[in-house]
Structures are given as C-alpha cells and as structure tokens.
C-alpha atoms as a PDB file:
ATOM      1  CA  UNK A   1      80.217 114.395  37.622  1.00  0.00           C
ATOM      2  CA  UNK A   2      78.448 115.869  34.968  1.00  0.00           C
ATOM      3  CA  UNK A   3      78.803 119.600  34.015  1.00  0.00           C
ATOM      4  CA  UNK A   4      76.661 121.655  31.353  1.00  0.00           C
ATOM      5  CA  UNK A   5      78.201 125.070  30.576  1.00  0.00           C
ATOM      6  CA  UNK A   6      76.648 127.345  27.744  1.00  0.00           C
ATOM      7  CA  UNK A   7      78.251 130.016  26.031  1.00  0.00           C
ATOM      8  CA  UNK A   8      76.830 132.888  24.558  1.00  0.00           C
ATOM      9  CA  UNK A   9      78.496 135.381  22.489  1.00  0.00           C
ATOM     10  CA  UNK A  10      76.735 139.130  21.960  1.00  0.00           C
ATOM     11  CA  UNK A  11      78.102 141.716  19.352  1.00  0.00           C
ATOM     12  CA  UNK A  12      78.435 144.910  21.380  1.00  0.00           C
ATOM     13  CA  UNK A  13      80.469 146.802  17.734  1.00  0.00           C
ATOM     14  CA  UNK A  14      81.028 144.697  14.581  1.00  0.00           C
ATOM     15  CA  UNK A  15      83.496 146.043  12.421  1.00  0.00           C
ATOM     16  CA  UNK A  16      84.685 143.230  10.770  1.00  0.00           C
ATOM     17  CA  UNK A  17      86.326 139.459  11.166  1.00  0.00           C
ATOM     18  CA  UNK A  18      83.986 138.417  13.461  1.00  0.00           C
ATOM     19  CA  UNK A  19      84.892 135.072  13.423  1.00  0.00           C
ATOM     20  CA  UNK A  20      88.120 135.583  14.880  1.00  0.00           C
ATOM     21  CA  UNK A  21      86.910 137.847  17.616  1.00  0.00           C
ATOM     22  CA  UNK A  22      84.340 135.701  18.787  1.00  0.00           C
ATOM     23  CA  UNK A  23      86.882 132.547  18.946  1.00  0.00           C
ATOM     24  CA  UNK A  24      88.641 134.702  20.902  1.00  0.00           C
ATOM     25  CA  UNK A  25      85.976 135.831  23.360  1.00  0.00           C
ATOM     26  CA  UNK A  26      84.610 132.595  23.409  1.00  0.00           C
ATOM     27  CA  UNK A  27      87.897 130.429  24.591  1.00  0.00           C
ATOM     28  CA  UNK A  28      89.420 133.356  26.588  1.00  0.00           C
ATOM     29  CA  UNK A  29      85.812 132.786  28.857  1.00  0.00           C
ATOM     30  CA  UNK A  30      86.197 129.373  29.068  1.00  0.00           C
ATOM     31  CA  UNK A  31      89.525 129.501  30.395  1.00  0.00           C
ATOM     32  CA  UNK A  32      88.603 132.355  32.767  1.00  0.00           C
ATOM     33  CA  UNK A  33      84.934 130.279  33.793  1.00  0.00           C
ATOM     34  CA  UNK A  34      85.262 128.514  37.474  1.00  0.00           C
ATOM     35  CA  UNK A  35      82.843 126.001  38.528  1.00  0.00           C
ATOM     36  CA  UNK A  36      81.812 124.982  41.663  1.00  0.00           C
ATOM     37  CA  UNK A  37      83.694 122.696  44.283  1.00  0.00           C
ATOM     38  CA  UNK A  38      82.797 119.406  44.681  1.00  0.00           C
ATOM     39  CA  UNK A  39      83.370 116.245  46.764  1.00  0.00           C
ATOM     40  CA  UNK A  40      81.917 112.786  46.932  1.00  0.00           C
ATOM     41  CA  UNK A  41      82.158 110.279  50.215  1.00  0.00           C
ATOM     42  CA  UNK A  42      80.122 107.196  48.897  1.00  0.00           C
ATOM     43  CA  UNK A  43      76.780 107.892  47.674  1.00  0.00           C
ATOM     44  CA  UNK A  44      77.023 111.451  49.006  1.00  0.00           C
ATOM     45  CA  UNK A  45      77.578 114.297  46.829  1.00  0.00           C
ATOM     46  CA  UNK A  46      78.423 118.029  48.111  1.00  0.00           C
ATOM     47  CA  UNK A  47      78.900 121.078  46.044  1.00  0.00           C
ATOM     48  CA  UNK A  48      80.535 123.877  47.697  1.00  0.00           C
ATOM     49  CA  UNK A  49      79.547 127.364  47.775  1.00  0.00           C
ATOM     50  CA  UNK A  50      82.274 130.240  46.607  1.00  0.00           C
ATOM     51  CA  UNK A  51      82.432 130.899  50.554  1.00  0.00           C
ATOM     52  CA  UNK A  52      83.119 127.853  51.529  1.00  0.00           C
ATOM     53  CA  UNK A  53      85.551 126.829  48.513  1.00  0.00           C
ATOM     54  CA  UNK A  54      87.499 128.565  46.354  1.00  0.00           C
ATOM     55  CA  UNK A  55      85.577 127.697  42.485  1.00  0.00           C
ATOM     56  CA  UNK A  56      88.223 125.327  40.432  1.00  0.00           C
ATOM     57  CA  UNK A  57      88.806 125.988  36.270  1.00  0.00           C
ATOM     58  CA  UNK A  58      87.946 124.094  33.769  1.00  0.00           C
ATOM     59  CA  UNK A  59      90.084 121.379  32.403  1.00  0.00           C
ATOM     60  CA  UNK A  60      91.281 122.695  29.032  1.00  0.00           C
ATOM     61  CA  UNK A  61      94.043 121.003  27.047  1.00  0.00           C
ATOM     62  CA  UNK A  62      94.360 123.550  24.142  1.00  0.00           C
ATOM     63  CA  UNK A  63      92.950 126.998  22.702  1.00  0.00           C
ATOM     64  CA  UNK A  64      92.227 126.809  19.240  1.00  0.00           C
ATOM     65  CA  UNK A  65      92.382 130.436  17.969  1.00  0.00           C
ATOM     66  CA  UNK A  66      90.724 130.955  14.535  1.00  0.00           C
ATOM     67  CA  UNK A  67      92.343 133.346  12.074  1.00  0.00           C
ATOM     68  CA  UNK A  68      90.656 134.501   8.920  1.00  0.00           C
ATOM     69  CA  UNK A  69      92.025 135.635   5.257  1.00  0.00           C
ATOM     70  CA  UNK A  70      90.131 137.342   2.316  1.00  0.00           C
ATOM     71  CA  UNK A  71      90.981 136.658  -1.198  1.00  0.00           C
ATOM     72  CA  UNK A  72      90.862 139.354  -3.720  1.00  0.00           C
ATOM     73  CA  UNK A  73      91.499 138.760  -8.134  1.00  0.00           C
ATOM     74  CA  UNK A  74      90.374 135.097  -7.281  1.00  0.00           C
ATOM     75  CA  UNK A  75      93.209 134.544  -4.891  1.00  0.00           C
ATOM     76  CA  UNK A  76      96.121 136.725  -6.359  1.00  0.00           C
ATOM     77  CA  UNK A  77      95.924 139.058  -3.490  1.00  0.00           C
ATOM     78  CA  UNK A  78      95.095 137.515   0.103  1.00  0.00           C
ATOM     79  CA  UNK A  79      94.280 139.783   3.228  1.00  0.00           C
ATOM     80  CA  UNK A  80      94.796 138.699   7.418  1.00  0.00           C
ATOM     81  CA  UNK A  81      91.593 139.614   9.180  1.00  0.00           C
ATOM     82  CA  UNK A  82      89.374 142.099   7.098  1.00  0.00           C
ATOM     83  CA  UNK A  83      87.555 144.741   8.095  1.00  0.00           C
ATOM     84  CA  UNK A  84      83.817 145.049   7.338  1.00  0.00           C
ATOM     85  CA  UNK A  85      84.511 146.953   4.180  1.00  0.00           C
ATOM     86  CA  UNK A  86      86.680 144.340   2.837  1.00  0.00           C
ATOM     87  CA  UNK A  87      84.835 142.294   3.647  1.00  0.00           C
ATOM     88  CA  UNK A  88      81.960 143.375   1.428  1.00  0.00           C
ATOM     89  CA  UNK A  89      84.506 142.964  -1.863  1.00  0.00           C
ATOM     90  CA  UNK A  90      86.386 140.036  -1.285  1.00  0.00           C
ATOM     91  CA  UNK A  91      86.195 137.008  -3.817  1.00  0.00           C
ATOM     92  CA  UNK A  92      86.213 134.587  -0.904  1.00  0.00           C
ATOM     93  CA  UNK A  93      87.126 133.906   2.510  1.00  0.00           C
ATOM     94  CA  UNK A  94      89.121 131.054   4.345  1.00  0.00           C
ATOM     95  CA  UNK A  95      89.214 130.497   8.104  1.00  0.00           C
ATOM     96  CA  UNK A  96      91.733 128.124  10.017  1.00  0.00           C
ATOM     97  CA  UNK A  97      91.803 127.210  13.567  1.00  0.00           C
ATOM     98  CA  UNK A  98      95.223 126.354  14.819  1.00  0.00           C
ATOM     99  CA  UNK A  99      96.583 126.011  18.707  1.00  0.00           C
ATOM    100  CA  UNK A 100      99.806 126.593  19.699  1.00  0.00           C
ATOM    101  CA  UNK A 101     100.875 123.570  18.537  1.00  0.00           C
ATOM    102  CA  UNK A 102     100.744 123.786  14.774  1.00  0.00           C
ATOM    103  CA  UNK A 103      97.217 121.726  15.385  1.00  0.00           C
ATOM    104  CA  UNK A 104      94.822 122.390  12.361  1.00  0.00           C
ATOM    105  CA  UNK A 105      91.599 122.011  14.729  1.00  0.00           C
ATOM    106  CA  UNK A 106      89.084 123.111  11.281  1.00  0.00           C
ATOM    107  CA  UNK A 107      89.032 124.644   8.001  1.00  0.00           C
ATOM    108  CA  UNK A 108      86.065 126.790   5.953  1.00  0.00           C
ATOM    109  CA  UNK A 109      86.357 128.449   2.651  1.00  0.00           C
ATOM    110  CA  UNK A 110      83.217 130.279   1.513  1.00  0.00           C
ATOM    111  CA  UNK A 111      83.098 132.148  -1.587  1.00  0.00           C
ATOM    112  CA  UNK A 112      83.356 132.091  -5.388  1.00  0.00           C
ATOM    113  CA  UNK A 113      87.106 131.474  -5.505  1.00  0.00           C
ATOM    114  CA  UNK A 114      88.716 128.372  -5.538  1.00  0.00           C
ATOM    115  CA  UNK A 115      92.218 127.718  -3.586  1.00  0.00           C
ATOM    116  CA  UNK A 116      95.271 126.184  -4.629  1.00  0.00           C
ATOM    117  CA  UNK A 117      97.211 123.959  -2.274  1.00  0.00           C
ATOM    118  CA  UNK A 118     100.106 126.464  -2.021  1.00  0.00           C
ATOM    119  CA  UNK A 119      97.519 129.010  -1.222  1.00  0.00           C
ATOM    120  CA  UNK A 120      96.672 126.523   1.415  1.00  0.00           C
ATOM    121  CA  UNK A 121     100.151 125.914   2.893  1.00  0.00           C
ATOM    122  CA  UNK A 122     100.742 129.868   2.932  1.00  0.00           C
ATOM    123  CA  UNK A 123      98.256 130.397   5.127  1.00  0.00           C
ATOM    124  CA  UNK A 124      98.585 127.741   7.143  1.00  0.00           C
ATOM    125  CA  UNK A 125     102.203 129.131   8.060  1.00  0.00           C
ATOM    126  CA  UNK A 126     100.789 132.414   8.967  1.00  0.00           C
ATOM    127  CA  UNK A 127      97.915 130.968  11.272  1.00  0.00           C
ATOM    128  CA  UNK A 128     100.706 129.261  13.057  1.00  0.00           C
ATOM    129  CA  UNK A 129     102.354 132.594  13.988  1.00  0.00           C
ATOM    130  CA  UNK A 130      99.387 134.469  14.348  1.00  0.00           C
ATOM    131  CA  UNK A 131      98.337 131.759  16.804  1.00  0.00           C
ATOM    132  CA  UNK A 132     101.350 131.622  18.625  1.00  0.00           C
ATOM    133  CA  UNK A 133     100.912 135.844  19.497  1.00  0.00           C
ATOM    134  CA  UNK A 134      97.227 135.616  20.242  1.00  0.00           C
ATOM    135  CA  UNK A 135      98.065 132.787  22.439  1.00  0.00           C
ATOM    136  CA  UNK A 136     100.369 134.417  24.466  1.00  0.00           C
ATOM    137  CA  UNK A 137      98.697 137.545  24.605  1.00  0.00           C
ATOM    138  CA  UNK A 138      95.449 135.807  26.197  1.00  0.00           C
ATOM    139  CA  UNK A 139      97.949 133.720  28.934  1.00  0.00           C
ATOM    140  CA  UNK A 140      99.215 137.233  30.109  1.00  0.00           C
ATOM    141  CA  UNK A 141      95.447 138.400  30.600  1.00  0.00           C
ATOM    142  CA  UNK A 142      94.511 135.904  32.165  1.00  0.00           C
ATOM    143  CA  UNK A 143      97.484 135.803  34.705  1.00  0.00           C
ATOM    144  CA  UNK A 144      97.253 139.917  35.060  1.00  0.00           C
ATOM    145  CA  UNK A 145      93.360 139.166  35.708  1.00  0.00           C
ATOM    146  CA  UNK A 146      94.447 136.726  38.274  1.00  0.00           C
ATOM    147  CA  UNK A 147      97.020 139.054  40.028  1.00  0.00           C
ATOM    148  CA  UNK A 148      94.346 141.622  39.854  1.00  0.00           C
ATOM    149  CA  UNK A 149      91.831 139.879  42.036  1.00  0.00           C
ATOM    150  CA  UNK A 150      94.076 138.227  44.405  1.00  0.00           C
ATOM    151  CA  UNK A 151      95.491 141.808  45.194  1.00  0.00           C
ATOM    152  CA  UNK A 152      91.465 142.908  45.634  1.00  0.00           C
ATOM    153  CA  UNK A 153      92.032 145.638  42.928  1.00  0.00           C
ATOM    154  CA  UNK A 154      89.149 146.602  39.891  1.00  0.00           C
ATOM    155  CA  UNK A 155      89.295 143.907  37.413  1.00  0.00           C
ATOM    156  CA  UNK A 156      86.676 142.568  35.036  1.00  0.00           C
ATOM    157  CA  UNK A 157      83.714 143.790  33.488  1.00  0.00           C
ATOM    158  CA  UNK A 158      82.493 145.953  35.841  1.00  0.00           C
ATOM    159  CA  UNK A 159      85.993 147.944  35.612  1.00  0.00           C
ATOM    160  CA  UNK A 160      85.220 148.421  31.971  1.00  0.00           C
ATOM    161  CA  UNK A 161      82.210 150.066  31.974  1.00  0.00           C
ATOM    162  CA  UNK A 162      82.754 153.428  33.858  1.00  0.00           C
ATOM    163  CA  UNK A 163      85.833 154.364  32.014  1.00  0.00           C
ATOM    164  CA  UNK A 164      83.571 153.595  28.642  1.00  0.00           C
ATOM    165  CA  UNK A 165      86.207 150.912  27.531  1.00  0.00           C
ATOM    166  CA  UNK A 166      84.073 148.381  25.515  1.00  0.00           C
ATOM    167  CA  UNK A 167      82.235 151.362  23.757  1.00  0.00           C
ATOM    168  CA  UNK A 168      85.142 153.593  23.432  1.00  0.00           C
ATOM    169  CA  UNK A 169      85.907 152.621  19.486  1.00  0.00           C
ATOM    170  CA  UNK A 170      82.080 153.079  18.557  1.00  0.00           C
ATOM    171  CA  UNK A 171      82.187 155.031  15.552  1.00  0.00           C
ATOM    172  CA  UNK A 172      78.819 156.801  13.873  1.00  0.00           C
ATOM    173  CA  UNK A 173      77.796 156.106   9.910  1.00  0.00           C
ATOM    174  CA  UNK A 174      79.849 158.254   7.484  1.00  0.00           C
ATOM    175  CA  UNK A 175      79.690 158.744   4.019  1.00  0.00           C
ATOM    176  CA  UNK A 176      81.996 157.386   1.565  1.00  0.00           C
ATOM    177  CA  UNK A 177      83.173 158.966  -1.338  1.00  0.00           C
ATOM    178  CA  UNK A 178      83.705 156.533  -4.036  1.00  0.00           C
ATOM    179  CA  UNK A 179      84.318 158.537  -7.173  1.00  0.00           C
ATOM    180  CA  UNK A 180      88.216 157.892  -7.521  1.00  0.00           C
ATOM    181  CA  UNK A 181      88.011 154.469  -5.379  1.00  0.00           C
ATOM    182  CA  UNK A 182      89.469 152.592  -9.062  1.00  0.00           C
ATOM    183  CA  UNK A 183      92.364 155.086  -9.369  1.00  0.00           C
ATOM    184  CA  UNK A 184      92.953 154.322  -5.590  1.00  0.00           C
ATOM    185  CA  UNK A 185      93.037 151.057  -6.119  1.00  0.00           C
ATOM    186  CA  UNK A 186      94.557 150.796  -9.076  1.00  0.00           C
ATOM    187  CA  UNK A 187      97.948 152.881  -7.385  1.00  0.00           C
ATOM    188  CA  UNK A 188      97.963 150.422  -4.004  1.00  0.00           C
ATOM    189  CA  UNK A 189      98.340 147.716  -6.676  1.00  0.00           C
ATOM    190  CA  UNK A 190     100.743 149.566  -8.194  1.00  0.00           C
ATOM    191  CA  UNK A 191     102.730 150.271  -5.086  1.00  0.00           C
ATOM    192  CA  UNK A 192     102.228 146.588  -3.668  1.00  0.00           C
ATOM    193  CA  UNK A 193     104.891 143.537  -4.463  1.00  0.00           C
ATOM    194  CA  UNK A 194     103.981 141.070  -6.848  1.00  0.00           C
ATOM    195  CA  UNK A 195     102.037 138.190  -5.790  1.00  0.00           C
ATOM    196  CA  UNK A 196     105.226 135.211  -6.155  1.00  0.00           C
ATOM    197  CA  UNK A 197     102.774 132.968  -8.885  1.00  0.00           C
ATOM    198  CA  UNK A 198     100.121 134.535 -10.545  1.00  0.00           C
ATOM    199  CA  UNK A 199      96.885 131.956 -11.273  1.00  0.00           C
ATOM    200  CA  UNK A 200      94.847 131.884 -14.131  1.00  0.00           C
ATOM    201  CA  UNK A 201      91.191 132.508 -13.204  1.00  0.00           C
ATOM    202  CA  UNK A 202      89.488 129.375 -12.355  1.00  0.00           C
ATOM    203  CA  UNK A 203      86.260 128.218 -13.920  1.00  0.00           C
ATOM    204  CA  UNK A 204      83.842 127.536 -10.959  1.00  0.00           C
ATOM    205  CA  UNK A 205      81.042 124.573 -12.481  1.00  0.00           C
ATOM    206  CA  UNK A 206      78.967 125.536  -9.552  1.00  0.00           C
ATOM    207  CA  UNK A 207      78.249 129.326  -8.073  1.00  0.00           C
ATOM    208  CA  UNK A 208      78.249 130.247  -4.612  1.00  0.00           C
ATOM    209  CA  UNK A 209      80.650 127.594  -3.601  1.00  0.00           C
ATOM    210  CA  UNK A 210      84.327 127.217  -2.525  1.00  0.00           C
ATOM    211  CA  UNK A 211      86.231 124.725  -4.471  1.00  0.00           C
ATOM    212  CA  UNK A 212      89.848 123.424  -3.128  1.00  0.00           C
ATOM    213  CA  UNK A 213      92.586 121.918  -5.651  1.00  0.00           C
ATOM    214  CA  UNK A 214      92.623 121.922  -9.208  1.00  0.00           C
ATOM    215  CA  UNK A 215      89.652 118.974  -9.340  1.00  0.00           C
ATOM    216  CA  UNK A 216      88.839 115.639 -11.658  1.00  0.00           C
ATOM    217  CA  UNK A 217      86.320 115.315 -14.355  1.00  0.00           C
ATOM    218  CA  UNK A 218      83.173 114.429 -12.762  1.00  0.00           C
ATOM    219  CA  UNK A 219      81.872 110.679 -13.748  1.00  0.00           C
ATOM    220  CA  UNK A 220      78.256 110.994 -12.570  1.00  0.00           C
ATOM    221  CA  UNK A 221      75.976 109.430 -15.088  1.00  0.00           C
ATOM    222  CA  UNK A 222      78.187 107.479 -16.494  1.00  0.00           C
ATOM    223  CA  UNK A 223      77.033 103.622 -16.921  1.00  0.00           C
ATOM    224  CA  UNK A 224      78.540 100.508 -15.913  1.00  0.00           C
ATOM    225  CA  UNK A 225      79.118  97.560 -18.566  1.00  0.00           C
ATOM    226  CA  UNK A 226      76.167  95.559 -17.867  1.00  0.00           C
ATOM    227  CA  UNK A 227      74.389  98.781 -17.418  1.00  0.00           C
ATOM    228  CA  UNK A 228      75.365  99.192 -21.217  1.00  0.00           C
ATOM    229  CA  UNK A 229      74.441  95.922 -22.012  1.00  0.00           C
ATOM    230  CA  UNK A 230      71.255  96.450 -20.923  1.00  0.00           C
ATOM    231  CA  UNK A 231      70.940  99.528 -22.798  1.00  0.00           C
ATOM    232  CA  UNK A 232      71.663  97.773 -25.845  1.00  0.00           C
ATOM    233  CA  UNK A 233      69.203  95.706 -25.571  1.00  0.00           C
ATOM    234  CA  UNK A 234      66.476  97.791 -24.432  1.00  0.00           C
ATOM    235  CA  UNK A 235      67.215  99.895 -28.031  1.00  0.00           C
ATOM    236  CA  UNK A 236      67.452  96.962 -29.953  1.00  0.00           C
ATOM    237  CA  UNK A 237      64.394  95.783 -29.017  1.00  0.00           C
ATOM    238  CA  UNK A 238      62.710  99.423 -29.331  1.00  0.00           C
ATOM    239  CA  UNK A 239      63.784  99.132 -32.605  1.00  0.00           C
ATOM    240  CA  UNK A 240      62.381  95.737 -33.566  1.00  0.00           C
ATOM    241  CA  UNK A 241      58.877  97.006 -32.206  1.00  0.00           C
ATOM    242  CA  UNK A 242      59.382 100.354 -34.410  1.00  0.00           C
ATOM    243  CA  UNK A 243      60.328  97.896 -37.541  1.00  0.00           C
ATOM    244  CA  UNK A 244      57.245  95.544 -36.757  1.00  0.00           C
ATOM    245  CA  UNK A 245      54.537  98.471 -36.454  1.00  0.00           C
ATOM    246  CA  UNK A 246      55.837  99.833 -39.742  1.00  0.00           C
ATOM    247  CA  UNK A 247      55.432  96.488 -41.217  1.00  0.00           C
ATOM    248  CA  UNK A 248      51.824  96.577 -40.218  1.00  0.00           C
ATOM    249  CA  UNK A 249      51.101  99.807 -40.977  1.00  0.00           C
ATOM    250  CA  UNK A 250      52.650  99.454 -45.230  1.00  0.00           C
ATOM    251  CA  UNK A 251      50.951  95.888 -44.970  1.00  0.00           C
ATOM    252  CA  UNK A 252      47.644  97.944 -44.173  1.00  0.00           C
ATOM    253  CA  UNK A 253      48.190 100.836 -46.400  1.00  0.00           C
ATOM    254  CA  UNK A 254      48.464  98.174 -49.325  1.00  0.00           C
ATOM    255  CA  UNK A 255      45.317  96.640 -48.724  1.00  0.00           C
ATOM    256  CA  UNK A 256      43.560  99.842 -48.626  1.00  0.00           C
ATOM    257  CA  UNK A 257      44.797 100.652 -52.037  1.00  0.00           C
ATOM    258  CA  UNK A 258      43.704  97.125 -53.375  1.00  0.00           C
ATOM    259  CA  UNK A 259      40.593  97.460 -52.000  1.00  0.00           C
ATOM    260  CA  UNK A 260      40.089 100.785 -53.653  1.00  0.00           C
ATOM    261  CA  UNK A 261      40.446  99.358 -57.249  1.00  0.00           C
ATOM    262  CA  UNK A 262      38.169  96.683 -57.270  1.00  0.00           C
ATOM    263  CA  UNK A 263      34.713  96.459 -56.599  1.00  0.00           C
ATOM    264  CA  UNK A 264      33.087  94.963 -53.356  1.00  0.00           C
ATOM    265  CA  UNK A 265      30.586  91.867 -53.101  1.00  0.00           C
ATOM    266  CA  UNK A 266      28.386  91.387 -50.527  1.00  0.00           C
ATOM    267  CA  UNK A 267      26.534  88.158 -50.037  1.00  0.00           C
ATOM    268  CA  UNK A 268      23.246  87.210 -48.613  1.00  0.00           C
ATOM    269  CA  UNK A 269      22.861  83.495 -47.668  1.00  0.00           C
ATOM    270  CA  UNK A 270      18.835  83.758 -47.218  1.00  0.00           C
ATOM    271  CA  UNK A 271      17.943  85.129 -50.178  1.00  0.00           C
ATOM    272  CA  UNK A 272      20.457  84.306 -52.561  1.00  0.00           C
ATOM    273  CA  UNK A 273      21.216  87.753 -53.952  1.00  0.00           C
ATOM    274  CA  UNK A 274      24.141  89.138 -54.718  1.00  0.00           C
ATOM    275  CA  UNK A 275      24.888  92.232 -54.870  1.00  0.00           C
ATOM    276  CA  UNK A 276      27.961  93.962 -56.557  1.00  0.00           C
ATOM    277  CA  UNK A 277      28.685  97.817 -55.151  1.00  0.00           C
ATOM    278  CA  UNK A 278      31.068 100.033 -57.415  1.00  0.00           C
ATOM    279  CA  UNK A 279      34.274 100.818 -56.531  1.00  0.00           C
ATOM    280  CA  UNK A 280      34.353 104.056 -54.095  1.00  0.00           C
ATOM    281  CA  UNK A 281      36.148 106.027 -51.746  1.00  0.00           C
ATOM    282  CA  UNK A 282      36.396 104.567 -48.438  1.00  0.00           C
ATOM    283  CA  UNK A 283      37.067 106.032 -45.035  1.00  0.00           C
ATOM    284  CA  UNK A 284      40.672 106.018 -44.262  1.00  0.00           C
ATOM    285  CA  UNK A 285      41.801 104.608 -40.892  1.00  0.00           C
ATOM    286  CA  UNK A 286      42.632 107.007 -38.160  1.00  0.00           C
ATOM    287  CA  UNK A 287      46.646 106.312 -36.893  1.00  0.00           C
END
C-alpha cells in the first residue's frame, strides 16, 4: 500500500511568526486527514468509498510543533513568537521543533547574531513547555471536532466562513508614528529585568550568517610538512635561477664595456685585408 498525500499551506493574514503557525496548520491537518478504506484478498485490491467505509487516519507517532524566538542587542534580549514588526528589527532568529516528548526534531538560526550554548539550553526549556500547551490544545480540537461530527452539528471550514471567523482579525494599513520610538524603547528597557549574563558583542567573520558557540581559529590554507618541503624547494630553486640569470646578465654587461674600449678587427680571408674600425658606440642589448 502506497499512499501520496500533499500538503499545501496558503496565508489567508500574516502578521508575524509564520513559521510556527504554519507547523501548526500543517500537523493539526495531517492528524485530522482520513484516507480511504482498503482491503486486499490475494492479488485483489479494493478501496472503499466514504459510503461504504468509514475513511481511517493516518498513522502518526508524534507532532513536532515548531516554536520561534527573536534576538535583540545580539542576544541580550530574546522574544517567544514575534510579531511582524519585530520581526523587521530583530538581530536574529532561532526556530526549534520539539514534540511532547522533549524530542529536538530540528534547529535554524538565521541572522547576524551568533548564540551561546546557554542561549541554546534556555530556549530549549521553553520550547518544551510551549510544546507541551500547543500539544494539548490541538488534542482537544481535534476530539471537540470529532464530537462535533458524530453529533451531525456545524463543524469545519464551512462553519467558519459565515460567522467571518478566519477573516475576523484582518486589520487595514495604519500609520506609525515613530518620532519618540527611542525614548519608548529606551523606558521598556528600563522597566524590564536584567538579562542574568550580559555578552560581549560577537565579531561575526562572515555577514548574513548565524554562527553557534564561541568557534576555533580557522586552519584553511595552512600547509602540511611535505607540503612545506616542497615549498622550500620550489624557492630555493627560484632563487638559484634568479642568481644564474644575474650571473649572465653582469657576465654580459662586462663584455660590453670591454668591447667598448678597444677597437674591432675584421678579417677577410680572400683578399687578405685587414681592416681596423675605431672604437664606437655600440647598440646596447634589449633585456
């Protein structure tokens, strides 16, 4: 038995931490999906209609619920699922999925601020208990949806959109006044506790990129021994052929200025004349 199933989310109102919403959506409808019936007697295979058979759930062994934190003063100040505003100033942002189980199912950090491990652990412990609410509050909806439909009330989708319930907290663009936001600010962190350890700001090598721990001294480029050895060599060897060439060129720069200072005979075997030419300037050789 082989099943495809395909899940598609759609953003109906986006008003922050979508991530976490759309985990949500996402495994709520799987455990609420139903396929088909089916039986097999030998080489025959039947799959029952709804009418015929009631549809059977998927066999899922855990939810893993994804809960997401921005970072603000790289890391002093962390934040449980941002809005859309925040989001738009936070230094960086870390998402953990967790089941019920204390399970760490995946991790991503995205941002330009790098994480200590006792950042780590901190929120770690709060996914855990985050996890452990969302997960109960999705068990109850799905056994209230269940009631629902086995007592033939309104359940579902189609109960949602006459009383304008998906739409309801659709709010229209605004403007912001952002002359005293700094002041604002500046009294929250006023008013809020101390962070327990602050961190000194972290040097990030490479932009754009989330860094976790306090990290090593990178060793790329560096050369093994016989890698060395080799180098060696290779300069020593440059350097003989520099030595050599410069031996060749003050050998020929000698002979020039010999050649200068005394005059030049020419000989002619067939008609035994000699001829002597007076010293002059010759043409010096192009390096």
């Amino acid at each position: 038995q082989v099943w495809q199933i395909r899940l598609d989310v759609h953003l109906l109102n986006h008003d922050g931490n979508i991530t976490d919403a759309a985990s949500i959506a996402g495994i709520v409808a799987l455990c609420h999906f139903r396929r088909p019936d089916v039986s097999v007697q030998g080489e025959e295979v039947t799959v029952y209609t709804p009418e015929e058979r009631d549809p059977v759930p998927l066999s899922i062994h855990h939810m893993p619920i994804c809960v997401s934190f921005a970072f603000f003063h790289q890391g002093t100040y962390l934040l449980v699922d941002p809005t859309e505003r925040e989001e738009r100033v936070m230094d960086g942002l870390l998402v953990i999925a967790m089941n019920k189980h204390d399970e760490i199912c995946t991790i991503q950090s995205s941002g330009v601020v790098m994480l200590l491990q006792d950042q780590i652990l901190r929120c770690s412990k709060i996914t855990a208990v985050k996890v452990a609410e969302i997960t109960e509050l999705i068990q109850k909806a799905l056994e209230n949806d269940q009631k629902a439909r086995k007592e033939g009330g309104k359940f579902g989708f189609a109960e949602s959109i006459p009383n304008q319930r998906i739409t309801a907290f659709r709010m229209e663009s605004a403007a912001v006044d952002t002359n005293d936001v700094e002041e604002q600010a500046g009294e929250i962190i006023a008013k809020a506790d101390p962070p327990s350890e602050v961190f000194a700001n972290p040097v990030l090598h490479t932009p754009g990129t989330a860094q976790i721990g306090e990290g090593i001294e990178s060793s790329w480029g560096d050369l093994e021994e016989s890698e060395k050895e080799e180098a060696a060599e290779e300069e020593g060897e440059s350097e003989a052929a520099a030595f050599e060439c410069e031996k060749v060129e003050t050998e020929d720069t000698s002979t020039m200025r010999e050649t200068k200072n005394e005059p030049i005979v020419l000989s002619d075997s067939e008609e035994e004349e000699v001829v002597i030419l007076e010293p002059q300037e010759l043409p010096r050789k192009t390096r």
